[in-house]
C-alpha atoms as a PDB file:
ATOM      1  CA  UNK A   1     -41.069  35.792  41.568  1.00  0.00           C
ATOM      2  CA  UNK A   2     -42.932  35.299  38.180  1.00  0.00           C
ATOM      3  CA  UNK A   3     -40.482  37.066  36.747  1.00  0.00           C
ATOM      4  CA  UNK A   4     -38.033  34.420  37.729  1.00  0.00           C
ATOM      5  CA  UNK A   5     -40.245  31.471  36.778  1.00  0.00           C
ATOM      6  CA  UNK A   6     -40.611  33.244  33.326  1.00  0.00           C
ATOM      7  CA  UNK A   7     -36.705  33.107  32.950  1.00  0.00           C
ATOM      8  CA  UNK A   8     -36.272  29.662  34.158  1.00  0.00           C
ATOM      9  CA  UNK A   9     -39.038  28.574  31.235  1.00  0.00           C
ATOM     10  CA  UNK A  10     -36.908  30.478  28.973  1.00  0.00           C
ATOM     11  CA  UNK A  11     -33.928  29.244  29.682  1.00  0.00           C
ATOM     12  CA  UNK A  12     -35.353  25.618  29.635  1.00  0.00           C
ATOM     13  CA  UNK A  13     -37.182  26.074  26.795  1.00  0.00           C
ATOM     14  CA  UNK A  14     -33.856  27.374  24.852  1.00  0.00           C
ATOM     15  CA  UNK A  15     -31.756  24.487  26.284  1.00  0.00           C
ATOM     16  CA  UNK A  16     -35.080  21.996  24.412  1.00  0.00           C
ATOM     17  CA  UNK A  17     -34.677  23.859  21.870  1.00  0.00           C
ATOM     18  CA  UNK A  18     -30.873  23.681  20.927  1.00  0.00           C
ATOM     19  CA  UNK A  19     -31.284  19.518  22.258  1.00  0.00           C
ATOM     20  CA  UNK A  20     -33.872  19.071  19.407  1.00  0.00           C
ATOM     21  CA  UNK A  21     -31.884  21.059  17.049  1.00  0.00           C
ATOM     22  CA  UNK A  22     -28.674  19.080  17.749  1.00  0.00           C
ATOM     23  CA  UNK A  23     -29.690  15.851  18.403  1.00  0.00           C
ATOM     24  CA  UNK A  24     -30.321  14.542  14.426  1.00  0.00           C
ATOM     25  CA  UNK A  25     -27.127  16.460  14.165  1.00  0.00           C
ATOM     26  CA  UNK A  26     -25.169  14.276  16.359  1.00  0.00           C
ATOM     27  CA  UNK A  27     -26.979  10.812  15.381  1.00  0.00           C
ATOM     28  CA  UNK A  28     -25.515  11.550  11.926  1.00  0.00           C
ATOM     29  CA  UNK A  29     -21.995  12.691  12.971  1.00  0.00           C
ATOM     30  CA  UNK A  30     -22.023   9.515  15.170  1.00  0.00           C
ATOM     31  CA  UNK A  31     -22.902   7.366  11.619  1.00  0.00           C
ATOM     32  CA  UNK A  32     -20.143   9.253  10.142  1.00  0.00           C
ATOM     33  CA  UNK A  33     -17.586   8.214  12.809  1.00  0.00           C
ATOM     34  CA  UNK A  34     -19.197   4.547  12.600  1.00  0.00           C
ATOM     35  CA  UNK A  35     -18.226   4.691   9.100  1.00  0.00           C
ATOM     36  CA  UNK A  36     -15.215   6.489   9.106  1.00  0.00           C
ATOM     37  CA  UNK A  37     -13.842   3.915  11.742  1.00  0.00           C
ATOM     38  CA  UNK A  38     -14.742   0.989   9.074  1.00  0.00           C
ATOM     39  CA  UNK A  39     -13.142   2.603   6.432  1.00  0.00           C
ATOM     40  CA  UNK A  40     -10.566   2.765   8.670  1.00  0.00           C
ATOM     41  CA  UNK A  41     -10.255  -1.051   9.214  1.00  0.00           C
ATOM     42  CA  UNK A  42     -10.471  -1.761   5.924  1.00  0.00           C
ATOM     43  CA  UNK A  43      -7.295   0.941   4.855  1.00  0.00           C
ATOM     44  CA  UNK A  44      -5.615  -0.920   7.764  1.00  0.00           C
ATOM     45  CA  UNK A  45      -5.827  -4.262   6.390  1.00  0.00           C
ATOM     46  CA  UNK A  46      -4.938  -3.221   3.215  1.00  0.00           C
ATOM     47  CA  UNK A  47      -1.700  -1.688   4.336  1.00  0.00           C
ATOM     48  CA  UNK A  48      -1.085  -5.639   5.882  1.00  0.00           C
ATOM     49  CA  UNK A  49      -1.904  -7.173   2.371  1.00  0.00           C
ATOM     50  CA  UNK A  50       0.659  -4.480   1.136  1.00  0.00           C
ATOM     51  CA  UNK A  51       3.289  -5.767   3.307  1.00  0.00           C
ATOM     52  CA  UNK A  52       2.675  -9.253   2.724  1.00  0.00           C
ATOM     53  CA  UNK A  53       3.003  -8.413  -1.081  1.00  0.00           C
ATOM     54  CA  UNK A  54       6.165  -6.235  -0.452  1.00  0.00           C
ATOM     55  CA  UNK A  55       7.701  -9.360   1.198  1.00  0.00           C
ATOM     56  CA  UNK A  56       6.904 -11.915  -1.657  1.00  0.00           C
ATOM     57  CA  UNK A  57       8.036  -9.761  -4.199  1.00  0.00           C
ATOM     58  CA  UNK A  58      11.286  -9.021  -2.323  1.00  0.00           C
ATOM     59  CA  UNK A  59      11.665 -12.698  -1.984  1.00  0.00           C
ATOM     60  CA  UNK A  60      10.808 -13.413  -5.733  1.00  0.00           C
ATOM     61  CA  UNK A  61      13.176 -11.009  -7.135  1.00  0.00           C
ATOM     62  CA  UNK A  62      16.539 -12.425  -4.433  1.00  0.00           C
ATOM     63  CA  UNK A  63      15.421 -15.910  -5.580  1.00  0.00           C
ATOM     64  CA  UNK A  64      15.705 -15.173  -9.388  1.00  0.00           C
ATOM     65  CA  UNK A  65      18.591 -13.036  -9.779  1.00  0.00           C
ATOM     66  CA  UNK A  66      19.952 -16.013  -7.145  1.00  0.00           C
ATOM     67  CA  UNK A  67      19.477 -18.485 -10.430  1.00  0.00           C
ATOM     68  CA  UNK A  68      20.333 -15.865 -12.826  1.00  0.00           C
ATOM     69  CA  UNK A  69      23.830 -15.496 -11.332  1.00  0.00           C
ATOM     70  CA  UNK A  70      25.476 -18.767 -12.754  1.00  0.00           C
ATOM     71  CA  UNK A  71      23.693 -18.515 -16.117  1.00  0.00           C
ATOM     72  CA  UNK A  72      25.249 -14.814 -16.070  1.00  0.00           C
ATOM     73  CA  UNK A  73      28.937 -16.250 -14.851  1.00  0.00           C
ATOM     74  CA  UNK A  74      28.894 -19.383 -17.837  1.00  0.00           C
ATOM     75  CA  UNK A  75      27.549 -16.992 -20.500  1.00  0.00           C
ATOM     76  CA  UNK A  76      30.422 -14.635 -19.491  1.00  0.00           C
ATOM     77  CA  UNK A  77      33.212 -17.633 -20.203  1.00  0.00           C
ATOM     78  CA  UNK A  78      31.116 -18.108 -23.401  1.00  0.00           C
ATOM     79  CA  UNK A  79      31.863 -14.961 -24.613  1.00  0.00           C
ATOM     80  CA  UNK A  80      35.907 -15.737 -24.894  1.00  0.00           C
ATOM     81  CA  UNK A  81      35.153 -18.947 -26.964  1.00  0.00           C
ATOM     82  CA  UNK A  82      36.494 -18.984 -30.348  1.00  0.00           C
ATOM     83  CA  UNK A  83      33.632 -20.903 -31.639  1.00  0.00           C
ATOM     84  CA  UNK A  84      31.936 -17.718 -33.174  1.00  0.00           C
ATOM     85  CA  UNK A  85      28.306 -19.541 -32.770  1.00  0.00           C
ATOM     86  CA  UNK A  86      28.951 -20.178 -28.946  1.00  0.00           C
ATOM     87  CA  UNK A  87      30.040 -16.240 -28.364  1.00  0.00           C
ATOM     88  CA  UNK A  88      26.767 -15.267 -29.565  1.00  0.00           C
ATOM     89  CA  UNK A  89      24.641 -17.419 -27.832  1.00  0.00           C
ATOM     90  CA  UNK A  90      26.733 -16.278 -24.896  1.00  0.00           C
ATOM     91  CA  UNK A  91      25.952 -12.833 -26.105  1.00  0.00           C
ATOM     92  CA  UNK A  92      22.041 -13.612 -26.053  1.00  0.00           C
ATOM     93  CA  UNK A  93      22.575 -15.208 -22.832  1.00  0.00           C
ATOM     94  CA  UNK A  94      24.400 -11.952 -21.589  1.00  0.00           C
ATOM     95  CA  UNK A  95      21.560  -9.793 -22.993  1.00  0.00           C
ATOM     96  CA  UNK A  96      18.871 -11.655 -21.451  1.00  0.00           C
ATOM     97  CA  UNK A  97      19.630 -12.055 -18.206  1.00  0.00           C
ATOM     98  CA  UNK A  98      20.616  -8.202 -18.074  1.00  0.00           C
ATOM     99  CA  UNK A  99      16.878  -7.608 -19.128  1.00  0.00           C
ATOM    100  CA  UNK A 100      15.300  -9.753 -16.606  1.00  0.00           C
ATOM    101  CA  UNK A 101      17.848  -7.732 -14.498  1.00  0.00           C
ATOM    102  CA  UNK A 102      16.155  -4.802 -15.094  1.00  0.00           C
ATOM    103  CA  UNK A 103      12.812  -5.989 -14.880  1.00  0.00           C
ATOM    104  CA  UNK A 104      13.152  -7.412 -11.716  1.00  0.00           C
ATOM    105  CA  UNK A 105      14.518  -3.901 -10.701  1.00  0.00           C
ATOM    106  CA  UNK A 106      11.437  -2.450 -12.185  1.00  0.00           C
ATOM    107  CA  UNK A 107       9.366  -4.699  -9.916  1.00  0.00           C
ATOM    108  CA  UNK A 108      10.535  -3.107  -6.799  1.00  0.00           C
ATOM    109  CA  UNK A 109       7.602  -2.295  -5.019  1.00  0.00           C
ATOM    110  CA  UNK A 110       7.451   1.212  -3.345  1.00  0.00           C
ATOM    111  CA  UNK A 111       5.080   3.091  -1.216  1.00  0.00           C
ATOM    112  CA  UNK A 112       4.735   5.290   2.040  1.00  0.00           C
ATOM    113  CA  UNK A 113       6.082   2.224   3.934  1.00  0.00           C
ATOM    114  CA  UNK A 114       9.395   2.312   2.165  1.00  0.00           C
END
């Protein structure tokens, strides 16, 4: 019957044991969820911002190339004037909005969302 009591100690002694040596263990693994879960929040409400931004900038460009249309459609008649001076502003006209074009294009925003 000692025998038995001697076990049971043992046992209970190796289940203290492996308690105190996990215990710190899992505190900090529980400070590293606590953390990783506000990290988490933040990335999360970042990715919001992100589509908030996405949607201005989507709106931005369709608004501009919007006004840049008609400019683009008059310079085009100005390029068939016989006035040489008027088919090269036309020209600059032409060559300017096709740049703003392209920058707008540039300005596409892009990411995992898209």
């Amino acid at each position: 019957m000692q025998g038995l009591w001697c076990a049971l100690a043992g046992v209970a002694a190796g289940v203290l044991g492996a308690f105190l040596w996990f215990r710190p263990r899992l505190a900090a693994q529980r400070g590293e969820a606590a953390t990783l879960r506000a990290r988490l929040a933040e990335l999360s409400a970042a990715r919001g911002q992100l589509a908030e931004l996405r949607q201005q900038v989507s709106t931005l460009r369709h608004d501009v190339r919007g006004v840049l249309s008609p400019a683009l459609l008059v310079a085009d008649g100005l390029l068939n004037h016989a006035e040489p001076k008027v088919k090269r502003a036309g020209e600059v006209i032409v060559r300017t909005v096709e740049r703003t074009s392209e920058r707008l294009a540039e300005l596409k925003v892009t990411g995992p969302d898209k």
